[in-house]
PDB file of N, CA and C in Angstrom:
ATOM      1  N   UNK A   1     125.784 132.495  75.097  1.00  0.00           N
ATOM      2  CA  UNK A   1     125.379 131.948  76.381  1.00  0.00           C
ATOM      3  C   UNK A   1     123.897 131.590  76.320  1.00  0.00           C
ATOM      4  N   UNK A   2     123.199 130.456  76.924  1.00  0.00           N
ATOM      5  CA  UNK A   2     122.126 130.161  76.601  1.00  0.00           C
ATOM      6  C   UNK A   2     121.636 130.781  78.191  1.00  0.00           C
ATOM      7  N   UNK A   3     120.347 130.599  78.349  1.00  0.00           N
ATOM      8  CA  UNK A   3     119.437 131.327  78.715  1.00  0.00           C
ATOM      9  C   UNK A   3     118.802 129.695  79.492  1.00  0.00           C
ATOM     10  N   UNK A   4     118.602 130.119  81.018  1.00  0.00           N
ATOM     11  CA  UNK A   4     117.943 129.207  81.754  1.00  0.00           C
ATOM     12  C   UNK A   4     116.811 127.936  80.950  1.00  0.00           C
ATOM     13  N   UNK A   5     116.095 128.734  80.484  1.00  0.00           N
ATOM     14  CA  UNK A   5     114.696 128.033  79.712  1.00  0.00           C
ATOM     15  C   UNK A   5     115.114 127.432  78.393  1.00  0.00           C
ATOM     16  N   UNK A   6     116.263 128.128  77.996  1.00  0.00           N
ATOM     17  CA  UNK A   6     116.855 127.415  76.692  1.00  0.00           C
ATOM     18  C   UNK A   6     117.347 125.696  77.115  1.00  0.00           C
ATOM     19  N   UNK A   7     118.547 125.607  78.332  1.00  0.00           N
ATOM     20  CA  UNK A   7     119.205 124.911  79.079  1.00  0.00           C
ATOM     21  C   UNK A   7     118.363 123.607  79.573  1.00  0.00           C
ATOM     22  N   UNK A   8     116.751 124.288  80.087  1.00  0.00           N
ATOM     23  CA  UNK A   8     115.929 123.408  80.325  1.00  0.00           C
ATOM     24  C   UNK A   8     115.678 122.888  79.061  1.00  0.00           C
ATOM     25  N   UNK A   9     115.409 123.391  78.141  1.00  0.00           N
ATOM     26  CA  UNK A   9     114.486 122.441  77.414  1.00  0.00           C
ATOM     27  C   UNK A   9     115.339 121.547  76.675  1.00  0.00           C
ATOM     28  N   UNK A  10     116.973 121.869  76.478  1.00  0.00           N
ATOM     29  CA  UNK A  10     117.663 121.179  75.989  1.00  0.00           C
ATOM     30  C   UNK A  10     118.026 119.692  77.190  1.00  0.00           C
ATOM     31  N   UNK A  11     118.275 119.886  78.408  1.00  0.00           N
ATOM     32  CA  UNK A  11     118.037 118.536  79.295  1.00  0.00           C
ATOM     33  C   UNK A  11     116.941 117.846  79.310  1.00  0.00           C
ATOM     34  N   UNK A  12     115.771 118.474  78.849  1.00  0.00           N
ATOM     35  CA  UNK A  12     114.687 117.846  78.776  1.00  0.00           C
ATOM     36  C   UNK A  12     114.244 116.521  77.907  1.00  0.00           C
ATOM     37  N   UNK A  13     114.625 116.904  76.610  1.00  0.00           N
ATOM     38  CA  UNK A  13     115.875 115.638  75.623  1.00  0.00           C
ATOM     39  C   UNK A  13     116.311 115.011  76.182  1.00  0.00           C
ATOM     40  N   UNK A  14     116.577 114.667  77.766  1.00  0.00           N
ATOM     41  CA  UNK A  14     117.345 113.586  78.321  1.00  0.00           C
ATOM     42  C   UNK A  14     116.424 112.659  79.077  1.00  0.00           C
ATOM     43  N   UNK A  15     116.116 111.561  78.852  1.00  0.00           N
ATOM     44  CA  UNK A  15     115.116 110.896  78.918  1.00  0.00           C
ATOM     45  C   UNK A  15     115.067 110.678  80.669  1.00  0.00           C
ATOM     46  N   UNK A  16     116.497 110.195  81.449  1.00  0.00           N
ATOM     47  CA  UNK A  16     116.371 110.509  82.801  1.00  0.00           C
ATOM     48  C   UNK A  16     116.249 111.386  83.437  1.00  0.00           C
ATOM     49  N   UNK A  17     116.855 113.096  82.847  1.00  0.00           N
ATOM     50  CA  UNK A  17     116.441 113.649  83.408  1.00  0.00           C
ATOM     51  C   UNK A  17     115.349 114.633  83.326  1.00  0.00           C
ATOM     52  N   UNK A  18     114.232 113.985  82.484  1.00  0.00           N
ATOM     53  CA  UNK A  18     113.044 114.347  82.257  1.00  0.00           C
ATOM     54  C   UNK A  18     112.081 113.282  83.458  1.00  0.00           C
ATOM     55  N   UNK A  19     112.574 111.791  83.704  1.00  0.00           N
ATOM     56  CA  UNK A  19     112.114 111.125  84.614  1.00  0.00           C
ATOM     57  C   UNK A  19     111.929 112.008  86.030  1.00  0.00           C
ATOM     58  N   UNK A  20     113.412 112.411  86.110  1.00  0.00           N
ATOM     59  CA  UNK A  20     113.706 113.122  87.668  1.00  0.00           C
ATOM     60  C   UNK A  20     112.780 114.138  87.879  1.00  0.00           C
ATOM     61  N   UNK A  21     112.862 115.309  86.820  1.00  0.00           N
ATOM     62  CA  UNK A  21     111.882 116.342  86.984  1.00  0.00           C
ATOM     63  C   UNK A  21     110.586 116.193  87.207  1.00  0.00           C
ATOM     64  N   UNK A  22     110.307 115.282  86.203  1.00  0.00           N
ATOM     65  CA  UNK A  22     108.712 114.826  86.221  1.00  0.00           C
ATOM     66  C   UNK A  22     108.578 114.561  87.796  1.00  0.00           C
ATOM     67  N   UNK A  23     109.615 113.244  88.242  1.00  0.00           N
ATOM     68  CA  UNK A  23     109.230 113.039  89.489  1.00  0.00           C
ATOM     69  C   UNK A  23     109.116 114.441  90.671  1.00  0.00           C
ATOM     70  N   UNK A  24     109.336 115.519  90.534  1.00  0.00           N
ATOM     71  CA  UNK A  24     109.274 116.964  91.552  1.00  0.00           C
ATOM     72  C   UNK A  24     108.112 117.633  91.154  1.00  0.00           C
ATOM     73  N   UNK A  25     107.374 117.138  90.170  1.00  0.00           N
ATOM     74  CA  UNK A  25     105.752 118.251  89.764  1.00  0.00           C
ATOM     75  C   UNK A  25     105.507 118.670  91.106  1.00  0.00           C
ATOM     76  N   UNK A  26     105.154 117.551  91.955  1.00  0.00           N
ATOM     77  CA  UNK A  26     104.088 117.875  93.204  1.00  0.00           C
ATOM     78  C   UNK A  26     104.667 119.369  94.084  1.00  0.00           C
ATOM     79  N   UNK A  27     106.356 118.684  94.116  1.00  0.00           N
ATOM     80  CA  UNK A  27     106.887 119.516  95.071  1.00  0.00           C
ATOM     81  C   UNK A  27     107.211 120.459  94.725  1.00  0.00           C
ATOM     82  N   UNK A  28     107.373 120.796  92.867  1.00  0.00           N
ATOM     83  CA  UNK A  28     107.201 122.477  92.352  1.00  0.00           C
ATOM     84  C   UNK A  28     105.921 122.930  92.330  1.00  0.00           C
ATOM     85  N   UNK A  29     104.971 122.295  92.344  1.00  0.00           N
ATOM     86  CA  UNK A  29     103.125 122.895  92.391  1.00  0.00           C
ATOM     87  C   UNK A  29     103.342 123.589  93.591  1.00  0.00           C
ATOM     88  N   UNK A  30     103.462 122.676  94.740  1.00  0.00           N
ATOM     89  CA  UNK A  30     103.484 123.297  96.350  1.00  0.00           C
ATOM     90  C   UNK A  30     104.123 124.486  96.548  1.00  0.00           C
ATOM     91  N   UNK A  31     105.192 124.815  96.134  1.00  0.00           N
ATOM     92  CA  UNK A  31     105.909 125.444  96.201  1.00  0.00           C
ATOM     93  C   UNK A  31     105.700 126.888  95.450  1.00  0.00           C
ATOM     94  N   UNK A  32     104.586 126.544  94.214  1.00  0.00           N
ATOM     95  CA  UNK A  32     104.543 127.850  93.334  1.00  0.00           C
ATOM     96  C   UNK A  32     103.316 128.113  94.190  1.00  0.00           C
ATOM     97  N   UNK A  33     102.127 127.446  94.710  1.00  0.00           N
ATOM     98  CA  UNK A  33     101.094 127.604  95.535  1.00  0.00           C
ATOM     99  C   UNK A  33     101.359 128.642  96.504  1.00  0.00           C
ATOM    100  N   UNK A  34     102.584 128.041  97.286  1.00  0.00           N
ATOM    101  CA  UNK A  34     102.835 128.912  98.558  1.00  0.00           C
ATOM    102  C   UNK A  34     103.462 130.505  97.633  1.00  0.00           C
ATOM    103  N   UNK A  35     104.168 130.485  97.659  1.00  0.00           N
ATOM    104  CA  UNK A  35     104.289 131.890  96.869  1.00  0.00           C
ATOM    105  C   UNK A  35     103.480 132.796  96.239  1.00  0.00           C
ATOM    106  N   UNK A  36     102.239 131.769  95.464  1.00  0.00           N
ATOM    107  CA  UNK A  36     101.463 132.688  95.128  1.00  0.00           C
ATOM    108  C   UNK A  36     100.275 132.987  95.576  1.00  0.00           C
ATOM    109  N   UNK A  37     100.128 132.517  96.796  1.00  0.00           N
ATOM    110  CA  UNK A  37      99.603 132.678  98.075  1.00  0.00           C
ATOM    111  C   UNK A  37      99.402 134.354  99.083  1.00  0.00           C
ATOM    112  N   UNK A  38     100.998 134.023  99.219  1.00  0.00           N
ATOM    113  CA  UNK A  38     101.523 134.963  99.611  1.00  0.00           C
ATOM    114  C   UNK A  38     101.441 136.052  98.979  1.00  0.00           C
ATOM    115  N   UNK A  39     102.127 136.204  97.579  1.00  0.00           N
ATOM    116  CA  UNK A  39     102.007 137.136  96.856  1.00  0.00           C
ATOM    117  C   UNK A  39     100.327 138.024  96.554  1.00  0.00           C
ATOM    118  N   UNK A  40      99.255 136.920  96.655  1.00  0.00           N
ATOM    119  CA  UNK A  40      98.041 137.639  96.656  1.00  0.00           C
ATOM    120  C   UNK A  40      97.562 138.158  98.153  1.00  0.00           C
ATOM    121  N   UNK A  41      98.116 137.934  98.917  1.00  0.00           N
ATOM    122  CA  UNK A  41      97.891 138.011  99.922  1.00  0.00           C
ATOM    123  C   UNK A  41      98.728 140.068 100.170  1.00  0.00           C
ATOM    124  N   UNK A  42      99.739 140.117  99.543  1.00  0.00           N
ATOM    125  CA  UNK A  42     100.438 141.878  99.503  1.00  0.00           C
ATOM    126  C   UNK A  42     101.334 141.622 101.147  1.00  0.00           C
ATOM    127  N   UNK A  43     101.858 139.890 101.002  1.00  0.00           N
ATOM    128  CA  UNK A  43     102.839 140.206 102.020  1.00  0.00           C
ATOM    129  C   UNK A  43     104.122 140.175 101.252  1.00  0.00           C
ATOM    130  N   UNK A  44     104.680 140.059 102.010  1.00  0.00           N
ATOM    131  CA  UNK A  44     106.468 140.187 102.321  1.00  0.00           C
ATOM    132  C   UNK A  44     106.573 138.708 102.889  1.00  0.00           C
ATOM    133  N   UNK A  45     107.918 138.638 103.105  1.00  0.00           N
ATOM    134  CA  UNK A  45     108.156 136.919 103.772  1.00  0.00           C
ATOM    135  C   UNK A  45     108.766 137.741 105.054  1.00  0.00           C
ATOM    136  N   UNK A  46     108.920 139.106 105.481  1.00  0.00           N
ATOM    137  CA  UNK A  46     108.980 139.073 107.050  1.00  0.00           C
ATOM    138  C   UNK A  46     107.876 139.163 107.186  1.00  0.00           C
ATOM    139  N   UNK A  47     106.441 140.117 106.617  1.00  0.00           N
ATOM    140  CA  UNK A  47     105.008 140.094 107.244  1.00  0.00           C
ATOM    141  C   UNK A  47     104.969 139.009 107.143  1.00  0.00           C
ATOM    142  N   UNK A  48     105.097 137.874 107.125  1.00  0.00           N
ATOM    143  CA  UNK A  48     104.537 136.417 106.635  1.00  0.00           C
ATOM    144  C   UNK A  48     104.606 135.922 107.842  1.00  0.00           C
ATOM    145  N   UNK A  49     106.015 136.207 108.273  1.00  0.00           N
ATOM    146  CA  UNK A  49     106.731 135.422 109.312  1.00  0.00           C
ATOM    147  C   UNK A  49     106.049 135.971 110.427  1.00  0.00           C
ATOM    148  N   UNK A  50     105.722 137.292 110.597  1.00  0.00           N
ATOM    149  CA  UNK A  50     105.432 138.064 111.658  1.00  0.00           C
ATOM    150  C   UNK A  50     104.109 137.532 112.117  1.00  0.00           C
ATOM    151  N   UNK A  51     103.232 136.981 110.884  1.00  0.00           N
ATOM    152  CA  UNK A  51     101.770 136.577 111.195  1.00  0.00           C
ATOM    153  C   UNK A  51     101.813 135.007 111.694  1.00  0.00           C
ATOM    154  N   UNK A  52     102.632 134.709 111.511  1.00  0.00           N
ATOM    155  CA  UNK A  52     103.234 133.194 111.387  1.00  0.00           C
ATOM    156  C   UNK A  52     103.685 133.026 113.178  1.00  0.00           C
ATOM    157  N   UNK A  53     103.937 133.672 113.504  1.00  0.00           N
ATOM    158  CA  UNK A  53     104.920 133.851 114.735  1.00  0.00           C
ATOM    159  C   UNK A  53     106.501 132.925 114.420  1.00  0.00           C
ATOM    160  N   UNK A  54     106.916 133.339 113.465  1.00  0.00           N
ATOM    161  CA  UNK A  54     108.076 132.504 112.659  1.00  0.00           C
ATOM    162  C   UNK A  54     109.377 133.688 112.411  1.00  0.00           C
ATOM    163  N   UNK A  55     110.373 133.368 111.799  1.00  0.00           N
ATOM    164  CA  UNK A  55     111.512 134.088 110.958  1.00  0.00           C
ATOM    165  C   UNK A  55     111.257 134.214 109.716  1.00  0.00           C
ATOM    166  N   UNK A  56     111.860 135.521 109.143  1.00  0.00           N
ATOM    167  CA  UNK A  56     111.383 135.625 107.833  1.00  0.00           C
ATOM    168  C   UNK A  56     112.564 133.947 106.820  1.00  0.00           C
ATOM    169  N   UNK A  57     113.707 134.158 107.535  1.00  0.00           N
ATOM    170  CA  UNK A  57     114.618 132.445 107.110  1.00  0.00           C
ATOM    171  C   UNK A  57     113.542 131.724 106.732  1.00  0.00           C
ATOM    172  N   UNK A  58     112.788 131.132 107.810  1.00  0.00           N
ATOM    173  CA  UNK A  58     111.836 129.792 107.563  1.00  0.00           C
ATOM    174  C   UNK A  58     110.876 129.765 106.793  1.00  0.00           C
ATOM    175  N   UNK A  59     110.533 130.770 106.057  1.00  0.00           N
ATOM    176  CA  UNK A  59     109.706 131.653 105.108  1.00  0.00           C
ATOM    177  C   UNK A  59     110.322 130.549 103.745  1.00  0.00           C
ATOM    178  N   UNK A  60     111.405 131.816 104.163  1.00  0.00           N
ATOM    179  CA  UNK A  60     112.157 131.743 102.715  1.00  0.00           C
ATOM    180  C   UNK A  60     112.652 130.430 102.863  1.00  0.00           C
ATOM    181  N   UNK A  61     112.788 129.197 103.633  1.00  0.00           N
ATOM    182  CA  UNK A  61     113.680 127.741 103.287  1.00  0.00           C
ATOM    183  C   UNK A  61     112.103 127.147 102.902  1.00  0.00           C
ATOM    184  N   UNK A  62     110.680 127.628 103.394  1.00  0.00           N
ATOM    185  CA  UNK A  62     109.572 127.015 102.783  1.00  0.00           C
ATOM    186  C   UNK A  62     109.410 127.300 101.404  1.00  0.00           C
ATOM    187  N   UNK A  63     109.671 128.335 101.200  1.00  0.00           N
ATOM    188  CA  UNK A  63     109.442 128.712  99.222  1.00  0.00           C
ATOM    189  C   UNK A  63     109.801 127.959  98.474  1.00  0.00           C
ATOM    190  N   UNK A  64     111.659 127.975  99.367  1.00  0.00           N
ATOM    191  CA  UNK A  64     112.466 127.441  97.952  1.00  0.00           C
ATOM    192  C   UNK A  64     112.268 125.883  97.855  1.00  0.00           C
ATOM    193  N   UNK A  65     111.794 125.294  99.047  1.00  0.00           N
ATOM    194  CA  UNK A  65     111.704 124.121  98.711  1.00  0.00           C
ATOM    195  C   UNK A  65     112.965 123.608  99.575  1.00  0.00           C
ATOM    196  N   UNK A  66     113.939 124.072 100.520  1.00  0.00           N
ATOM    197  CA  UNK A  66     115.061 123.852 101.111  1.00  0.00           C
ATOM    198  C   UNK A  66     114.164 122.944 102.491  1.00  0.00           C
ATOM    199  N   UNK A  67     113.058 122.919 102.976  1.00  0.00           N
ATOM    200  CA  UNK A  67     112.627 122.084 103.908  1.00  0.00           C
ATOM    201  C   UNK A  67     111.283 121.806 103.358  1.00  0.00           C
ATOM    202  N   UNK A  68     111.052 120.608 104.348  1.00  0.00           N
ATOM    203  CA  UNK A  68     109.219 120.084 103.918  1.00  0.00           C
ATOM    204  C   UNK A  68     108.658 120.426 105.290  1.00  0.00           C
ATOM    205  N   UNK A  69     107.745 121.212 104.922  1.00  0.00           N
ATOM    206  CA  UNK A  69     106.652 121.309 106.057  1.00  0.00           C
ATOM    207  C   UNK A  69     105.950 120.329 106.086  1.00  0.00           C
ATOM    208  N   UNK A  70     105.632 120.566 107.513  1.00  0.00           N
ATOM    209  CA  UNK A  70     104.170 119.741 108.062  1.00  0.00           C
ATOM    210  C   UNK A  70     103.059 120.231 107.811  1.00  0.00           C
ATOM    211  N   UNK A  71     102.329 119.489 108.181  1.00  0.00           N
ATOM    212  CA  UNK A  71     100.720 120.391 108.150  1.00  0.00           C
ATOM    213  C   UNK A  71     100.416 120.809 108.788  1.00  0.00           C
ATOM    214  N   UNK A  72     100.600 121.218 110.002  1.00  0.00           N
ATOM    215  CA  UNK A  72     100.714 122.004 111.167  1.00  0.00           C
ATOM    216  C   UNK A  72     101.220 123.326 110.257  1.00  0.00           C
ATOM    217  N   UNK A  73     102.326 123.293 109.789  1.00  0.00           N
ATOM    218  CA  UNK A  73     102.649 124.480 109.211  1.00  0.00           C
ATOM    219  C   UNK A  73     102.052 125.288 108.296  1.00  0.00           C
ATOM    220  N   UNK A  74     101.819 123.789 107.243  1.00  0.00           N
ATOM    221  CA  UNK A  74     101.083 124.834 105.744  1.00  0.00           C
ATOM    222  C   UNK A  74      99.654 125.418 106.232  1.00  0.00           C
ATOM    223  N   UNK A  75      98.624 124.645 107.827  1.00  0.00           N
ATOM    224  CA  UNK A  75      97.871 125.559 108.093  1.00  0.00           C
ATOM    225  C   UNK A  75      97.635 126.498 108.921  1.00  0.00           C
ATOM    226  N   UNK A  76      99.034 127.083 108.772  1.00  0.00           N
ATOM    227  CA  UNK A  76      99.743 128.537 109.271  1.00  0.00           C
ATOM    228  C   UNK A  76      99.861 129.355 108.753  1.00  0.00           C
ATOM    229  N   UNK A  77     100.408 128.447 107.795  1.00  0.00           N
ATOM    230  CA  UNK A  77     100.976 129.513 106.400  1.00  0.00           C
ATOM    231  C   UNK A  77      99.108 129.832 105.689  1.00  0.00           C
ATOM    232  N   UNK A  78      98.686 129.083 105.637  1.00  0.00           N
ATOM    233  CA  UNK A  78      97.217 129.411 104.690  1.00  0.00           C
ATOM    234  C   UNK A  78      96.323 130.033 104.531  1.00  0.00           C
ATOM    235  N   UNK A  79      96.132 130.223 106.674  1.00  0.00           N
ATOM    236  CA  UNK A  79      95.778 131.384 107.612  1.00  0.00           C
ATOM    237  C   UNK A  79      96.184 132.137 107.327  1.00  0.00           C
ATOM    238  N   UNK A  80      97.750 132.667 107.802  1.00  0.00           N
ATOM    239  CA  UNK A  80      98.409 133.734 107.494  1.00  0.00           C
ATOM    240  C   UNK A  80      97.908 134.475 106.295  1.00  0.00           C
ATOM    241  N   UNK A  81      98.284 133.788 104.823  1.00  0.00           N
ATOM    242  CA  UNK A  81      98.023 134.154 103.588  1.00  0.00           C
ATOM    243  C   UNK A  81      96.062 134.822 102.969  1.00  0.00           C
ATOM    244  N   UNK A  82      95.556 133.797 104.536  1.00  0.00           N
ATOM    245  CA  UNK A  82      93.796 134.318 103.420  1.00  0.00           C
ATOM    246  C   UNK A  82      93.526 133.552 103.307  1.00  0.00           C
ATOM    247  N   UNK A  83      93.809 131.922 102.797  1.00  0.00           N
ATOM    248  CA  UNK A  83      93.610 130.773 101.915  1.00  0.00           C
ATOM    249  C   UNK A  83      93.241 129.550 102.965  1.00  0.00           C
ATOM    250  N   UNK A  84      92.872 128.678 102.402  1.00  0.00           N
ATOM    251  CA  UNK A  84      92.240 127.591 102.794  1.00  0.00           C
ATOM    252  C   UNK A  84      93.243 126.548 102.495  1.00  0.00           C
ATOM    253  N   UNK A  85      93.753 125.410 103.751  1.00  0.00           N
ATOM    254  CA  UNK A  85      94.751 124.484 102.667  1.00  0.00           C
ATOM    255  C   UNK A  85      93.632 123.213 102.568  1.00  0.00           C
ATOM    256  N   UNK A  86      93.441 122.745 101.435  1.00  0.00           N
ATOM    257  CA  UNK A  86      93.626 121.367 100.987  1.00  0.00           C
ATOM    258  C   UNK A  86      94.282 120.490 100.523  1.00  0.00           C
ATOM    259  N   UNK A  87      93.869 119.123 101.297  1.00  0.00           N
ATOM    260  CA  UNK A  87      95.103 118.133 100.752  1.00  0.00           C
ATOM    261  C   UNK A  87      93.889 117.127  99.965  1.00  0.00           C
ATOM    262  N   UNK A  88      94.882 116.510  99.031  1.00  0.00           N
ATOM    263  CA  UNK A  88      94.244 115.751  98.283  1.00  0.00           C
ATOM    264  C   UNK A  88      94.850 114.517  97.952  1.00  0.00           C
ATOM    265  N   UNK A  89      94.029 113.321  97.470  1.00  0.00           N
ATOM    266  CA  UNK A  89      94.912 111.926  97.507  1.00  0.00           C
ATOM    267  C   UNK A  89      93.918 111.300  96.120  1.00  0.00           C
ATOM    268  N   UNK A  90      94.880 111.207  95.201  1.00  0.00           N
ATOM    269  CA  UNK A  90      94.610 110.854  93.840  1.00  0.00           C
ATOM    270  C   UNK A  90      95.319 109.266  93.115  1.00  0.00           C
ATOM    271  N   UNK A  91      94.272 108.968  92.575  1.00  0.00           N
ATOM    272  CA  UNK A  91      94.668 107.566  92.023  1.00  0.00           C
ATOM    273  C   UNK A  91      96.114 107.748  91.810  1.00  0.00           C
ATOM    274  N   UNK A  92      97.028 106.762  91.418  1.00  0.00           N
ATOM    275  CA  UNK A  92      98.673 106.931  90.775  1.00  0.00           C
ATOM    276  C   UNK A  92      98.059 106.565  89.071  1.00  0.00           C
ATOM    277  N   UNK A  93      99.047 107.062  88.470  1.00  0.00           N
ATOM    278  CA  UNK A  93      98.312 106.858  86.980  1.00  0.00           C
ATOM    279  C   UNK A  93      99.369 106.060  86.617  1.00  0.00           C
TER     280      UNK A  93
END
């Protein structure tokens, strides 16, 4: 049985679906950001929620990437966490 990271790197060999992935960097960066946010922060995703005035659910559908926040939100979440959000807007390469 192969092993997640094995699986990846063997699709990765696939020239489209190395396109596709490539195309989600931003929205796996965001996503490892918020988590590790949190995580330095010594919450939980109910303390999260609790500081949030939120559900620990909406926590957890922001992590996984199951909804897109607003910015209203992520500077909720940023507060909550300690952190500062910045957004940024970069040439396209």
């Amino acid at each position: 049985m192969k092993s997640v990271r094995e699986w990846g790197l063997e699709q990765m060999k696939d020239p489209a679906f190395k396109r596709e992935y490539d195309a989600l960097e931003e929205e796996f960066a965001l996503l490892t950001s918020l988590a590790r946010a949190r995580s330095r922060a010594g919450l939980t995703q109910e303390e999260l929620a609790q500081r949030m005035g939120t559900t620990q659910s909406v926590i957890a559908r922001l992590e996984s990437g199951r909804s897109k926040p607003s910015t209203r939100t992520l500077e909720r979440y940023a507060k909550a966490t300690g952190t500062k959000l910045r957004i940024t807007l970069e040439a396209a390469e």
